[in-house]
N, C-alpha and C. Protein backbone atom coordinates (compact mmCIF):
# COMPACT_ATOMS: atom_id res chain seq x y z
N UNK A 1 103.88 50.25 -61.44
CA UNK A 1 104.42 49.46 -60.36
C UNK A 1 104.03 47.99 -60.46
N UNK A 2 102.64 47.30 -60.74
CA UNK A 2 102.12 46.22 -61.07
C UNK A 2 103.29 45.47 -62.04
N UNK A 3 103.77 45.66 -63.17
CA UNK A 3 105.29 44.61 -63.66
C UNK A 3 106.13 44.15 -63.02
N UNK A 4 106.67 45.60 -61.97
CA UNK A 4 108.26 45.76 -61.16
C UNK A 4 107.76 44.57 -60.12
N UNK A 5 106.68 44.75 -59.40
CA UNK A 5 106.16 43.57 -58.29
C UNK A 5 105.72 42.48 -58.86
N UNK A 6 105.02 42.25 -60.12
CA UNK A 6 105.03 41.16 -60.19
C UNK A 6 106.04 40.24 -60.87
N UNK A 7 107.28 41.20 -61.34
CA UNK A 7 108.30 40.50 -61.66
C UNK A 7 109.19 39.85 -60.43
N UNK A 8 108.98 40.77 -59.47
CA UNK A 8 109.78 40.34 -58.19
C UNK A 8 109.05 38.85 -57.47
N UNK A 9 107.87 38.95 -57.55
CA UNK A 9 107.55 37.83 -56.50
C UNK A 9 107.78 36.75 -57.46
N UNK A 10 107.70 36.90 -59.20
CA UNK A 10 108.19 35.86 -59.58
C UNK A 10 109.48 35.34 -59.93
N UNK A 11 110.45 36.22 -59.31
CA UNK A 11 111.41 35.83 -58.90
C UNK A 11 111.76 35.27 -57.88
N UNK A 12 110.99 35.66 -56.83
CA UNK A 12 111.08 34.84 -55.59
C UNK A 12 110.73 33.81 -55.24
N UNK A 13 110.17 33.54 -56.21
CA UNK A 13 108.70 32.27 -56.32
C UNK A 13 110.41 31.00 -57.51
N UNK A 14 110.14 31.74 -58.00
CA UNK A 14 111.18 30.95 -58.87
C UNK A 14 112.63 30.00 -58.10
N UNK A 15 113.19 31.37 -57.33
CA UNK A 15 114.25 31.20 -56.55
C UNK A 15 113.92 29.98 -55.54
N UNK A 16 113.00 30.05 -55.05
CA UNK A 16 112.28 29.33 -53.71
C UNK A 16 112.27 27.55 -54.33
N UNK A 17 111.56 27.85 -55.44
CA UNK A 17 111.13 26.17 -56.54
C UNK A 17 112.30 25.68 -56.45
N UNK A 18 113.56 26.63 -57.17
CA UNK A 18 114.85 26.00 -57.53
C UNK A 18 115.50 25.44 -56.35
N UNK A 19 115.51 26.04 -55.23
CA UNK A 19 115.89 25.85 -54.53
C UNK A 19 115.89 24.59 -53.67
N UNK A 20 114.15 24.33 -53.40
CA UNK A 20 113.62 22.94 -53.10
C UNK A 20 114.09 21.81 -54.06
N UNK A 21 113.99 22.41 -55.33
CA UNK A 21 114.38 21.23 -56.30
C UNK A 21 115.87 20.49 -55.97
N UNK A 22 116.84 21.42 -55.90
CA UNK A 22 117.92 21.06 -55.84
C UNK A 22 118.26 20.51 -54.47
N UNK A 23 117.81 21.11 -53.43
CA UNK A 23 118.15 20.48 -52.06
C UNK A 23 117.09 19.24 -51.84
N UNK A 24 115.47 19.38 -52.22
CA UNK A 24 114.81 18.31 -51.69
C UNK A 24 114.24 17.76 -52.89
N UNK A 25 114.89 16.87 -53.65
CA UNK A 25 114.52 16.67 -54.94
C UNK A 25 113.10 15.80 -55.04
N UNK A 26 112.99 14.78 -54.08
CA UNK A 26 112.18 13.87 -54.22
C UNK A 26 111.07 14.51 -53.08
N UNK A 27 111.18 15.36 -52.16
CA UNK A 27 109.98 16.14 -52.08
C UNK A 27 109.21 16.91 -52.96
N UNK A 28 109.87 17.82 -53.72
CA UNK A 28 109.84 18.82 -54.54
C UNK A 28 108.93 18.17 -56.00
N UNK A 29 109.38 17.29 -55.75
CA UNK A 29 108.89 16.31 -57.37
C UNK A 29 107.55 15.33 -57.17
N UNK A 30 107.50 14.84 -55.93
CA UNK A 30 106.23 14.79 -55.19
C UNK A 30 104.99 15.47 -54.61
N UNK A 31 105.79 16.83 -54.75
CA UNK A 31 104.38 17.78 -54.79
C UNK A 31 104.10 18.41 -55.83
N UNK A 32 104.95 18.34 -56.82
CA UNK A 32 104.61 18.68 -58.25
C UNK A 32 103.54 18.27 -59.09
N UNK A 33 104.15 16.17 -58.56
CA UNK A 33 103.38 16.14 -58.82
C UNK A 33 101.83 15.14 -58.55
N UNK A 34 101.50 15.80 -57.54
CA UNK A 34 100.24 15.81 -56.37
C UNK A 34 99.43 17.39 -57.08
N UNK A 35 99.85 17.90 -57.52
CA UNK A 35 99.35 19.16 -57.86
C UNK A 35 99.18 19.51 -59.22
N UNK A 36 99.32 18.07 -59.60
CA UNK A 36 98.46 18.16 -60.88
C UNK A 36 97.24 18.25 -61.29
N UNK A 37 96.54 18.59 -62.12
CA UNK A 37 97.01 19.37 -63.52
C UNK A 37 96.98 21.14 -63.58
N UNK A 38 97.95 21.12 -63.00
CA UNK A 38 99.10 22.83 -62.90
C UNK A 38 98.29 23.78 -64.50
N UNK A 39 98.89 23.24 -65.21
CA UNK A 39 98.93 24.12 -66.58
C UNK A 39 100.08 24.59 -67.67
N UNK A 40 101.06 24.03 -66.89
CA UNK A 40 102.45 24.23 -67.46
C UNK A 40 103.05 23.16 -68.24
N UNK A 41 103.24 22.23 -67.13
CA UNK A 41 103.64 20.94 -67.91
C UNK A 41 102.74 19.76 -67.23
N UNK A 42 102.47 18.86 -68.30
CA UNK A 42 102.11 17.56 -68.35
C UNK A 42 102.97 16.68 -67.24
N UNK A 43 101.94 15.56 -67.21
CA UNK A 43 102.45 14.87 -66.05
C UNK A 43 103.78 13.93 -66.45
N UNK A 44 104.15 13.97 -68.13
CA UNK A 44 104.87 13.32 -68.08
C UNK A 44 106.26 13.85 -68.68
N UNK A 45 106.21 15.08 -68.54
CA UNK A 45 107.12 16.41 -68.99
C UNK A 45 108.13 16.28 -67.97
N UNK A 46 106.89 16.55 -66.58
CA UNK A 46 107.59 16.42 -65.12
C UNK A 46 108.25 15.03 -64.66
N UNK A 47 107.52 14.22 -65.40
CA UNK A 47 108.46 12.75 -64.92
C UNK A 47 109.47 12.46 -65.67
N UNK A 48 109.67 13.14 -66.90
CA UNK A 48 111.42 13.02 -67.47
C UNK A 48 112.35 13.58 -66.90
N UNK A 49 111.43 14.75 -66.60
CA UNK A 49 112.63 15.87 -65.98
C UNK A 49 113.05 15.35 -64.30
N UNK A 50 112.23 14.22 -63.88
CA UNK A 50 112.35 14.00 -62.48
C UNK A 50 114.07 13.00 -62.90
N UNK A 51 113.48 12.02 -63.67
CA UNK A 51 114.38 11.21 -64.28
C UNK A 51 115.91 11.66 -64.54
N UNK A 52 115.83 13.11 -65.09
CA UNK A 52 117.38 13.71 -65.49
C UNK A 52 117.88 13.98 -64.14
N UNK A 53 116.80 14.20 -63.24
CA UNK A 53 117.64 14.93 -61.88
C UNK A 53 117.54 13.57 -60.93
N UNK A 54 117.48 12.42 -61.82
CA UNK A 54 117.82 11.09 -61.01
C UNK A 54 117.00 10.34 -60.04
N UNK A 55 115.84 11.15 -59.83
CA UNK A 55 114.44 10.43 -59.57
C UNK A 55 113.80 9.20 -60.53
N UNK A 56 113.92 7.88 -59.63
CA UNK A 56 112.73 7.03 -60.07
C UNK A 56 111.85 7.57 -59.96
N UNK A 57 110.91 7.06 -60.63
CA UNK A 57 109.46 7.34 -60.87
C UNK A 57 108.84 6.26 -61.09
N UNK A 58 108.01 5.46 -59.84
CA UNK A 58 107.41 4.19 -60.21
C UNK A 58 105.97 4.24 -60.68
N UNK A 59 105.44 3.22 -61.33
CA UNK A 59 103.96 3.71 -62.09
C UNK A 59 103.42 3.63 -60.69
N UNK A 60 101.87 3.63 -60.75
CA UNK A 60 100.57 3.33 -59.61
C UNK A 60 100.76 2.00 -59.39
N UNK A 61 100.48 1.33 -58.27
CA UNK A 61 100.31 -0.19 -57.64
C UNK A 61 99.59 -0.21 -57.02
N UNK A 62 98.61 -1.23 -57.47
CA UNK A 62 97.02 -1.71 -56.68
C UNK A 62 97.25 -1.68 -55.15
N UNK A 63 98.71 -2.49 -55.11
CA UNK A 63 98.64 -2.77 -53.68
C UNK A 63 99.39 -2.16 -52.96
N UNK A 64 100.43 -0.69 -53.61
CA UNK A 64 101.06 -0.04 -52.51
C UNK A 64 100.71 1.55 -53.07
N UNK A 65 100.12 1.58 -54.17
CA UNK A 65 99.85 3.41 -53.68
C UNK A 65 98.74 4.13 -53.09
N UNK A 66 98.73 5.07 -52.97
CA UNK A 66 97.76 5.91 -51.89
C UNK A 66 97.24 6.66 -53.08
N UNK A 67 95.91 7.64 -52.66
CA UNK A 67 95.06 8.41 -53.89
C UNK A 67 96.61 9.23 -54.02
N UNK A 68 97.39 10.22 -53.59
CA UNK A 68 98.20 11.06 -53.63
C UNK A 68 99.82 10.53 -53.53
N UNK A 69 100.57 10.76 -54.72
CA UNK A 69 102.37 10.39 -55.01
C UNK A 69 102.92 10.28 -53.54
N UNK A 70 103.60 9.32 -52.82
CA UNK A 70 104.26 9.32 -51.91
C UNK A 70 105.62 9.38 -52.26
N UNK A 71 106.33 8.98 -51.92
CA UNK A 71 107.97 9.15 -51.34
C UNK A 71 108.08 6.91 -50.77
N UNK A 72 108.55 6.09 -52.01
CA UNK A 72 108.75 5.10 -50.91
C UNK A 72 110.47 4.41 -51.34
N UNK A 73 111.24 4.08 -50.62
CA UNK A 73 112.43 3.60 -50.98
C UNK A 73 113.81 4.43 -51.77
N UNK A 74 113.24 6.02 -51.68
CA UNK A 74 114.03 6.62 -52.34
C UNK A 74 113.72 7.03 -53.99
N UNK A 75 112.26 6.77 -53.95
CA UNK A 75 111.74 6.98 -55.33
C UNK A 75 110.38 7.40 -55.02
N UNK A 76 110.04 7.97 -56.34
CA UNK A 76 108.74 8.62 -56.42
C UNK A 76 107.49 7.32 -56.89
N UNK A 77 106.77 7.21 -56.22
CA UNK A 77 105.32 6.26 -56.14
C UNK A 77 104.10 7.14 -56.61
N UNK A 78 103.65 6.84 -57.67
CA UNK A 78 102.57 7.86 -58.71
C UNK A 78 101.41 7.13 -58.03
N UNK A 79 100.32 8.31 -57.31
CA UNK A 79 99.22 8.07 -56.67
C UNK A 79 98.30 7.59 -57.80
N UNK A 80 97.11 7.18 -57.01
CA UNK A 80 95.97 7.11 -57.99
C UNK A 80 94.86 8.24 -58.81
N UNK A 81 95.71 9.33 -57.99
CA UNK A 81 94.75 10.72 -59.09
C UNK A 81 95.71 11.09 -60.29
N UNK A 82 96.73 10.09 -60.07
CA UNK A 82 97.63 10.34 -61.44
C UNK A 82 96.71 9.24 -62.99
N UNK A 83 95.79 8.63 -62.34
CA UNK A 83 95.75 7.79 -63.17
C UNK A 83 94.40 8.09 -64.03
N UNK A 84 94.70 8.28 -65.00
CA UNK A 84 93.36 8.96 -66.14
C UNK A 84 91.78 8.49 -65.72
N UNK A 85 91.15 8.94 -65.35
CA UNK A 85 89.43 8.69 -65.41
C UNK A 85 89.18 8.55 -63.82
N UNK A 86 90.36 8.32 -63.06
CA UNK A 86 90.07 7.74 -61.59
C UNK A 86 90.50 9.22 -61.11
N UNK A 87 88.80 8.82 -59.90
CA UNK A 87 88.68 10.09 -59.25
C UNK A 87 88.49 10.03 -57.51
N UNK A 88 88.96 10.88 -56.79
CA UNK A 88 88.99 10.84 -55.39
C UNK A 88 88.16 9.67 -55.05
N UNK A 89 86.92 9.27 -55.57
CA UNK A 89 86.27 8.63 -54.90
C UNK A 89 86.82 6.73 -55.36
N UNK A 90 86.68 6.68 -56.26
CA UNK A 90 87.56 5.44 -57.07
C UNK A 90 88.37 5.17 -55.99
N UNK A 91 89.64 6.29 -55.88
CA UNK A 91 90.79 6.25 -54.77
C UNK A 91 90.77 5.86 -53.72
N UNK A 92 89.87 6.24 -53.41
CA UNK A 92 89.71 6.04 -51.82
C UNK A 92 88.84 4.73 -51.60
N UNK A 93 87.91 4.03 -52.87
CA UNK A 93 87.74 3.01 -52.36
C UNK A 93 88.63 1.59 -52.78
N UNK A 94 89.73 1.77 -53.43
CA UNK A 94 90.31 1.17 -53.48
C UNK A 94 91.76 0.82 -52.42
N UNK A 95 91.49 2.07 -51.57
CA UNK A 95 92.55 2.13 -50.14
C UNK A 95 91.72 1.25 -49.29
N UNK A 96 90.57 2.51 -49.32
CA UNK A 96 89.47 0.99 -48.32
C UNK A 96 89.52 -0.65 -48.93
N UNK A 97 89.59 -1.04 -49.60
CA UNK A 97 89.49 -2.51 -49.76
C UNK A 97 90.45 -3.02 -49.91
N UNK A 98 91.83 -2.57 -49.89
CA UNK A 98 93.42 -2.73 -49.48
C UNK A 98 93.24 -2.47 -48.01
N UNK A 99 92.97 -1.94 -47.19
CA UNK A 99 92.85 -1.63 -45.74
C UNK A 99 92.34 -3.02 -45.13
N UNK A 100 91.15 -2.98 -45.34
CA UNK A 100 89.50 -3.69 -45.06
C UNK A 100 90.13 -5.21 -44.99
N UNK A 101 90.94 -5.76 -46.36
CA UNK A 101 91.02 -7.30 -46.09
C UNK A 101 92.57 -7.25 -47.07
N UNK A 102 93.66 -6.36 -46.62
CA UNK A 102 95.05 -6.59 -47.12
C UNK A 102 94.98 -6.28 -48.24
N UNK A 103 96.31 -7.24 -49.08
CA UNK A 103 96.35 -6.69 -50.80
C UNK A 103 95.85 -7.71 -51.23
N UNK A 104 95.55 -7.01 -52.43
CA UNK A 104 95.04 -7.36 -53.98
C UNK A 104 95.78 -8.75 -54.22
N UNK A 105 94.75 -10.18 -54.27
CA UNK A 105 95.79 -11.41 -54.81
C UNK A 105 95.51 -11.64 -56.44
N UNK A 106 94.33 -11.13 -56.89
CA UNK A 106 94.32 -10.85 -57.98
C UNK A 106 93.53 -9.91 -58.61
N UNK A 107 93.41 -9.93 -60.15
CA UNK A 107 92.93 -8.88 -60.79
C UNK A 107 91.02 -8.95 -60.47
N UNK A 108 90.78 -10.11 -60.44
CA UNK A 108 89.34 -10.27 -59.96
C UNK A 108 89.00 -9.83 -58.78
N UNK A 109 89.87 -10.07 -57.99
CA UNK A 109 89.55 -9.87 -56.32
C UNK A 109 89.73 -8.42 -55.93
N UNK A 110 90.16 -7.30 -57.16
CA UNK A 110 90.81 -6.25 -57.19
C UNK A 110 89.13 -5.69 -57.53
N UNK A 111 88.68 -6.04 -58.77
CA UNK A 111 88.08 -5.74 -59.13
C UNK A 111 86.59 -6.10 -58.11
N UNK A 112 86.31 -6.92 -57.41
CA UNK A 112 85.01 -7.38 -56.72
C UNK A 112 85.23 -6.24 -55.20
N UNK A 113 86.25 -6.30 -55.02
CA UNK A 113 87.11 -5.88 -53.83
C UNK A 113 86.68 -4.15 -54.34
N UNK A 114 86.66 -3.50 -54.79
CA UNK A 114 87.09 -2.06 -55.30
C UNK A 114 86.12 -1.03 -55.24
N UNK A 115 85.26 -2.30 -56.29
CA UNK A 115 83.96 -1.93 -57.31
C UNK A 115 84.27 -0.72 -57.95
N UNK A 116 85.68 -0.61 -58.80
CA UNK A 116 85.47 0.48 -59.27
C UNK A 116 85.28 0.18 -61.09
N UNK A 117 84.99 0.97 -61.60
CA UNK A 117 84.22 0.32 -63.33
C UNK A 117 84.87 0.51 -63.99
N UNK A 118 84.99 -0.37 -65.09
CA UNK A 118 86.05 -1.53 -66.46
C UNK A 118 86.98 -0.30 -66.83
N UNK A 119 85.81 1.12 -67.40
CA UNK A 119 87.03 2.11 -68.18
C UNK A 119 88.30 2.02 -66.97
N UNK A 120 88.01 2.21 -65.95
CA UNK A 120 88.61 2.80 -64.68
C UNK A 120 90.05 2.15 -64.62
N UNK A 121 89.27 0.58 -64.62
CA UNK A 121 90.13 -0.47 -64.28
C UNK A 121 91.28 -0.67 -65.47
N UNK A 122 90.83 -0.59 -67.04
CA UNK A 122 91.79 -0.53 -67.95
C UNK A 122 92.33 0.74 -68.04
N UNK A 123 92.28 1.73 -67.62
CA UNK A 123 93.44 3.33 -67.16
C UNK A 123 94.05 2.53 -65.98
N UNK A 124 94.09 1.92 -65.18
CA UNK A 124 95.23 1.41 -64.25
C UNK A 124 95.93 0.05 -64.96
N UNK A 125 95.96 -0.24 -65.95
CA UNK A 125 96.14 -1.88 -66.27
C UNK A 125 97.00 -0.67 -67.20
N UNK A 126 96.51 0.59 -68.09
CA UNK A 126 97.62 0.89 -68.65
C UNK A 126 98.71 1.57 -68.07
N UNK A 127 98.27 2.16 -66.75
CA UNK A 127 99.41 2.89 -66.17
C UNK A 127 100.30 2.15 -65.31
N UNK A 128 99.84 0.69 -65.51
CA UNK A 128 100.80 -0.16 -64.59
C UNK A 128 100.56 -0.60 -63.84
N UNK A 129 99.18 -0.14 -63.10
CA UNK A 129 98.94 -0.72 -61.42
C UNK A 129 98.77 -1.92 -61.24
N UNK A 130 98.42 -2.56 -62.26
CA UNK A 130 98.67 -4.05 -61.94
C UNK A 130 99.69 -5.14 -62.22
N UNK A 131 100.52 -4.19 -62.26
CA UNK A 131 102.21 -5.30 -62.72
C UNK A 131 102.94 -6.13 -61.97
N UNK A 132 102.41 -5.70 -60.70
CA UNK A 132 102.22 -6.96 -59.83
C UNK A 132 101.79 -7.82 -59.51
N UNK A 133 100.72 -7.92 -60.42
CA UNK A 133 99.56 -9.06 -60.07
C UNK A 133 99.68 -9.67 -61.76
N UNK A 134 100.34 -9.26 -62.60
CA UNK A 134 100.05 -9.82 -63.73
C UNK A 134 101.18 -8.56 -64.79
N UNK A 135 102.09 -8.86 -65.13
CA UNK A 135 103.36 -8.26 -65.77
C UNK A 135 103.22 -7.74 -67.00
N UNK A 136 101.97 -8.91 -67.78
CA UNK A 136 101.98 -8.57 -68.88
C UNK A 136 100.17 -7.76 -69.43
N UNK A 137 100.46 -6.20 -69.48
CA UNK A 137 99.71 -5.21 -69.86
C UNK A 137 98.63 -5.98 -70.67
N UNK A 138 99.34 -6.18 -72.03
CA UNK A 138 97.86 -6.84 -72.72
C UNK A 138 97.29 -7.47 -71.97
N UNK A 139 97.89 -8.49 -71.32
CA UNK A 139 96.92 -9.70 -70.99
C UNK A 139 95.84 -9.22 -70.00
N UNK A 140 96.50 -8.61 -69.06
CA UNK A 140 95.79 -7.80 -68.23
C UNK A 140 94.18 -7.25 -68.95
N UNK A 141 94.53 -6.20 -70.16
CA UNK A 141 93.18 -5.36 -70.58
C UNK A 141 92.27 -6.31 -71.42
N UNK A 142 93.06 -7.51 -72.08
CA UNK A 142 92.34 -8.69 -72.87
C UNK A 142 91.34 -9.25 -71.88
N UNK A 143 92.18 -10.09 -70.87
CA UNK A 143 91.09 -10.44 -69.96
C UNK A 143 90.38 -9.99 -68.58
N UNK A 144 90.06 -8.58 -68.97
CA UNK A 144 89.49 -8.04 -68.25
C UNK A 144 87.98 -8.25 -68.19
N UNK A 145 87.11 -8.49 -69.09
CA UNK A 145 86.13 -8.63 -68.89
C UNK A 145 85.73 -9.98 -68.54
N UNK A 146 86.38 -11.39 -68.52
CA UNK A 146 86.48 -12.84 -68.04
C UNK A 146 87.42 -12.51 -66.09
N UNK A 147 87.44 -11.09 -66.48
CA UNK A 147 88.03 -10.99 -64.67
C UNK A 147 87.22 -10.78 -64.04
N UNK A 148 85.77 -10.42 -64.52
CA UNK A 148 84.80 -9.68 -63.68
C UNK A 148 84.26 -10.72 -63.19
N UNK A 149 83.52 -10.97 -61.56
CA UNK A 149 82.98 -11.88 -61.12
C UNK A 149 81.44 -11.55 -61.21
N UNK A 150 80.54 -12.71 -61.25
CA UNK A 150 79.14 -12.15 -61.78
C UNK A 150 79.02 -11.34 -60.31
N UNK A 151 78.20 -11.47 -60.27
CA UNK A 151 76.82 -10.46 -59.71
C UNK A 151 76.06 -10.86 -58.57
C-alpha cells in the first residue's frame, strides 16, 4: 500500500504546484524561491524557468530588498538569503540600517551603515545589489577595500 499512497499524494502535491504556477505565477515563483535550497533545482534553474513563464527576475538591491524575495512592480525582487555567504543576521542588519537612516547613498555608507564583512559585501557587488549605487560590477569589487571607512 506504501507506493499506491505515496504515488497519490504525489500526485496531488504535483497537481496543486501546477496549478499555483499557472494561475499565480509570480506568487508561486516567490515562494520557490524563499525556500531555497529545496534540493531539486538550483536557484538559477528556477530563475530561467521563471523567465520562460515571463517572470522578471530582478537581482538583490541594497536599497529595496528585504532578507526574503518579494513581489514588487510585477516582478520578482531576489531577497538577501538569495545572496551567497549572507545570512539571516547580515539581512537583517542591513534592513535595520536602511530603516534606521533611509537608503544607501553609497557603497561606503553601505558598508559603515551595515557592518556587514568584505567576503559578504563582494557576494552582493556580484549578485548586483549594488547597481544602483554604482553600475559597473568590477569597479564596485576593485574598490572595495578604498570603500571601507577606517575605524
Amino acid at each position: 500500500m506504501f507506493p499506491e499512497s505515496h504515488a497519490f499524494a504525489f500526485g496531488v502535491t504535483a497537481y496543486q504546484a501546477s496549478w499555483l504556477k499557472y494561475h499565480y505565477p509570480l506568487e508561486f515563483f516567490a515562494a520557490i524561491f524563499n525556500q531555497q535550497p529545496m534540493g531539486f533545482y538550483n536557484l538559477e534553474t528556477l530563475k530561467e524557468d521563471a523567465k520562460r513563464h515571463g517572470i522578471r527576475v530582478l537581482n538583490p538591491d541594497v536599497n529595496k530588498s528585504r532578507t526574503v524575495c518579494i513581489i514588487e512592480n510585477g516582478a520578482i525582487r531576489l531577497g538577501f538569503l538569495n545572496v551567497q555567504s549572507l545570512g539571516g543576521v547580515s539581512a537583517k542588519a542591513i534592513e535595520a540600517g536602511r530603516q534606521k537612516q533611509g537608503a544607501f547613498t553609497s557603497i561606503g555608507d553601505f558598508l559603515e551603515r551595515s557592518g556587514v564583512l568584505e567576503e559578504v559585501a563582494l557576494n552582493i557587488a556580484g549578485a548586483g545589489g549594488f547597481d544602483s549605487l554604482e553600475p559597473n560590477r568590477r569597479k564596485v569589487k576593485m574598490g572595495n577595500r578604498a570603500q571601507v571607512p577606517p575605524h
